[in-house]
C-alpha atoms as a PDB file:
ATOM      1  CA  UNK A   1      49.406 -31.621 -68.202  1.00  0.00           C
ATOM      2  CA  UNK A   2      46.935 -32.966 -65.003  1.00  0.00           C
ATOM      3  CA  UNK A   3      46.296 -30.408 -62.575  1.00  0.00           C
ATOM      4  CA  UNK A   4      48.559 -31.263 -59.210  1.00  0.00           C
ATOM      5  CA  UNK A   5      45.999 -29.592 -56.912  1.00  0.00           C
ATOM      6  CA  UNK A   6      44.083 -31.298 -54.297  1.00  0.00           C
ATOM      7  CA  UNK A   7      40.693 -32.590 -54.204  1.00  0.00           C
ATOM      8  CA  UNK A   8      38.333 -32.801 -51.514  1.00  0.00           C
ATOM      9  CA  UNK A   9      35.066 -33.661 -50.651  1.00  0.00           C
ATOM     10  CA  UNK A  10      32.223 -31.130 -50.283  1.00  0.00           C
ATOM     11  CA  UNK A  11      30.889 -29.972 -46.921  1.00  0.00           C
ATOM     12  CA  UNK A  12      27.940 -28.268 -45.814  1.00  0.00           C
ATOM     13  CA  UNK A  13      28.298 -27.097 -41.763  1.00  0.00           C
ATOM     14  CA  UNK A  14      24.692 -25.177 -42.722  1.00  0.00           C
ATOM     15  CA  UNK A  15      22.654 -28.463 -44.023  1.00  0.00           C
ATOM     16  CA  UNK A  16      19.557 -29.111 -42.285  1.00  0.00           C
ATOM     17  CA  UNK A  17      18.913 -33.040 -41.761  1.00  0.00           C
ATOM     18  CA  UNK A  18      15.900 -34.391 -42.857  1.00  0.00           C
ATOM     19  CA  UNK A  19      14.992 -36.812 -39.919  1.00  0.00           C
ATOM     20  CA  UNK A  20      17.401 -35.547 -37.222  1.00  0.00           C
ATOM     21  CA  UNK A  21      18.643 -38.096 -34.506  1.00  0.00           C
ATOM     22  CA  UNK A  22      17.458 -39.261 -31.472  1.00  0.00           C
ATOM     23  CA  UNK A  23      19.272 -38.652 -28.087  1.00  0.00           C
ATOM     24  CA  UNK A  24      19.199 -42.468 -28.053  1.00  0.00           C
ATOM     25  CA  UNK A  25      20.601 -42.550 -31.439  1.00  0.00           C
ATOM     26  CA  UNK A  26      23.268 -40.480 -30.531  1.00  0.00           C
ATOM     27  CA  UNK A  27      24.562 -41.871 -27.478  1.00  0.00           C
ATOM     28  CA  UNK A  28      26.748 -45.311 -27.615  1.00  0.00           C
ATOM     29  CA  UNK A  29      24.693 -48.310 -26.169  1.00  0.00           C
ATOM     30  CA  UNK A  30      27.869 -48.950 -23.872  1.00  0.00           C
ATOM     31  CA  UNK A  31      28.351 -45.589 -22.511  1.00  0.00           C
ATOM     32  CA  UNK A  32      28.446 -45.065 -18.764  1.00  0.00           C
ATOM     33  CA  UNK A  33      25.567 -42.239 -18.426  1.00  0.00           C
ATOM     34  CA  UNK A  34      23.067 -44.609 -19.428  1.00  0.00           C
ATOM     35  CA  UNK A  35      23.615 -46.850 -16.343  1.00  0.00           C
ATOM     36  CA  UNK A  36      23.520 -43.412 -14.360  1.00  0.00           C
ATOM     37  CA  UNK A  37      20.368 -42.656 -16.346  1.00  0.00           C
ATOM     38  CA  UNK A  38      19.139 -46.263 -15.501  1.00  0.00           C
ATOM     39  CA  UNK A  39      19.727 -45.930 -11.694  1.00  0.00           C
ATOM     40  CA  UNK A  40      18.391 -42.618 -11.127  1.00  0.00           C
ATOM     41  CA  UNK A  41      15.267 -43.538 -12.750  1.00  0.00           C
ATOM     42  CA  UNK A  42      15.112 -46.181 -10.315  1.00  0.00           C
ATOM     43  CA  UNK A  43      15.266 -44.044  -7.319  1.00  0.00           C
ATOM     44  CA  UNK A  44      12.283 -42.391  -5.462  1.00  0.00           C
ATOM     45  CA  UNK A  45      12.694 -38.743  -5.597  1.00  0.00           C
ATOM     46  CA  UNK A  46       9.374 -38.141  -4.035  1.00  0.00           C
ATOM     47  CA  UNK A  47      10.769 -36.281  -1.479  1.00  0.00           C
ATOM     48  CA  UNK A  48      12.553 -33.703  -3.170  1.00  0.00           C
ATOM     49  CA  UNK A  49       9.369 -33.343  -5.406  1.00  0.00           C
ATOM     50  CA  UNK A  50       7.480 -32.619  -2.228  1.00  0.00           C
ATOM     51  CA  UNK A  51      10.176 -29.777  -1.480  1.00  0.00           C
ATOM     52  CA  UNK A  52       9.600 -27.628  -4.406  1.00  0.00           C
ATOM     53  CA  UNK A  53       7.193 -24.662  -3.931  1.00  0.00           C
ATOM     54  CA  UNK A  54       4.725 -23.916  -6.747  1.00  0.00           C
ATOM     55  CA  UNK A  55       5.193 -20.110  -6.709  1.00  0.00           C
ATOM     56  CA  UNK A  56       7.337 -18.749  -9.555  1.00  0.00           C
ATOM     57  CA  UNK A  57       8.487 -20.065 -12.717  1.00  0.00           C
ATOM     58  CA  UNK A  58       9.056 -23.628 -13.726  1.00  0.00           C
ATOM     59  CA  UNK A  59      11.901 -25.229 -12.290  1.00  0.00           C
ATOM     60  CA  UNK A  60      14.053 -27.808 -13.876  1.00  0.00           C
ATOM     61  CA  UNK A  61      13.444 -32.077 -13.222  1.00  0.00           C
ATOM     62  CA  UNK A  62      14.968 -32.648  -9.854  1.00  0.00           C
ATOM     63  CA  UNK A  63      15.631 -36.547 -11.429  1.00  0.00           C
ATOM     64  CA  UNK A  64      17.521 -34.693 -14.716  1.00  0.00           C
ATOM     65  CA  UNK A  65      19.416 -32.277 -12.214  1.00  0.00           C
ATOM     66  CA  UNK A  66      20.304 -34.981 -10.188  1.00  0.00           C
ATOM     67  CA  UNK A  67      21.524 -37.318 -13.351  1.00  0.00           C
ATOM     68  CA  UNK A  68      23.391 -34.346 -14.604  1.00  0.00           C
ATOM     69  CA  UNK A  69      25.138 -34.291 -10.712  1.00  0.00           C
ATOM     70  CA  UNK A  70      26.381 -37.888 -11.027  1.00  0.00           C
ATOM     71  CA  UNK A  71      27.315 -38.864 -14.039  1.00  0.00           C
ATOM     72  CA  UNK A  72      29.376 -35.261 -13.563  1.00  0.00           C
ATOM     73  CA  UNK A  73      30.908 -36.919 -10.571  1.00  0.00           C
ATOM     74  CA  UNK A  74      31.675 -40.200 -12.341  1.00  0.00           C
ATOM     75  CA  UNK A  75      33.256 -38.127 -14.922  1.00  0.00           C
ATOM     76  CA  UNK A  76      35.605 -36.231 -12.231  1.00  0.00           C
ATOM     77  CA  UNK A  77      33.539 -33.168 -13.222  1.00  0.00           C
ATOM     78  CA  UNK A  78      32.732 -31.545 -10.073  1.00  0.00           C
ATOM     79  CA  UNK A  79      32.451 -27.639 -11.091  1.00  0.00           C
ATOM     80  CA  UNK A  80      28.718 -25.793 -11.526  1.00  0.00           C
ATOM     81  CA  UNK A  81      30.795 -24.019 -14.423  1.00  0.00           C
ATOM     82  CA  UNK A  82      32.500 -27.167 -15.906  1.00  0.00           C
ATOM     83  CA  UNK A  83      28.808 -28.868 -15.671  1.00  0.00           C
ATOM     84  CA  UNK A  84      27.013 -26.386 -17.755  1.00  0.00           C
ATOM     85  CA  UNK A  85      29.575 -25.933 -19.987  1.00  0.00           C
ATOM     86  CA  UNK A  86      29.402 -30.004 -20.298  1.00  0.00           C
ATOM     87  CA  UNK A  87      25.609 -30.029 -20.407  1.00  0.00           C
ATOM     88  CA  UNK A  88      26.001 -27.204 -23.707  1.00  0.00           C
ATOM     89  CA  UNK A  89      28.304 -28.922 -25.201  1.00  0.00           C
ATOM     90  CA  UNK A  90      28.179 -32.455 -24.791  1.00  0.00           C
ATOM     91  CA  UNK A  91      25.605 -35.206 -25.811  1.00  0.00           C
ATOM     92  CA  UNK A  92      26.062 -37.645 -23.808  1.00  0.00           C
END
């Protein structure tokens, strides 16, 4: 008599990938933050590069801080909390 039990396909959550993927990979061609991405990149920031002091250690981009600001705001995410949480766990 067959065996009535289930069969399913192997996993692996530990396997390394050979070639891993690109952030551009990764994101969808259509997907909103590369327009933000495409506008901010656009913009002269001189201004707040000429703000930051050299003293101290390295600070974050102020052009990735602000792209992480507004495509938070065109995704209704407007918490420091809820952003850094986003920025862990999100790709896009």
């Amino acid at each position: 008599m067959p065996s009535q039990r289930a069969t399913f396909k192997p996993y692996y959550q530990d396997q390394i990938m050979a070639i891993p993927p690109t952030l551009d990979e990764l994101v969808s061609k259509g997907h909103p933050v590369r327009i933000v991405n495409d506008v901010i990149n656009r913009i002269n920031i001189q201004f707040l590069l000429d703000a930051y002091k050299i003293k101290g250690c390295s600070s974050y981009h102020p052009q990735m801080l602000l792209k992480v600001l507004v495509f938070g705001y065109v995704s209704n995410v407007y918490s420091s909390r809820k952003l850094e949480t986003a920025c862990r766990e999100n790709i896009n």
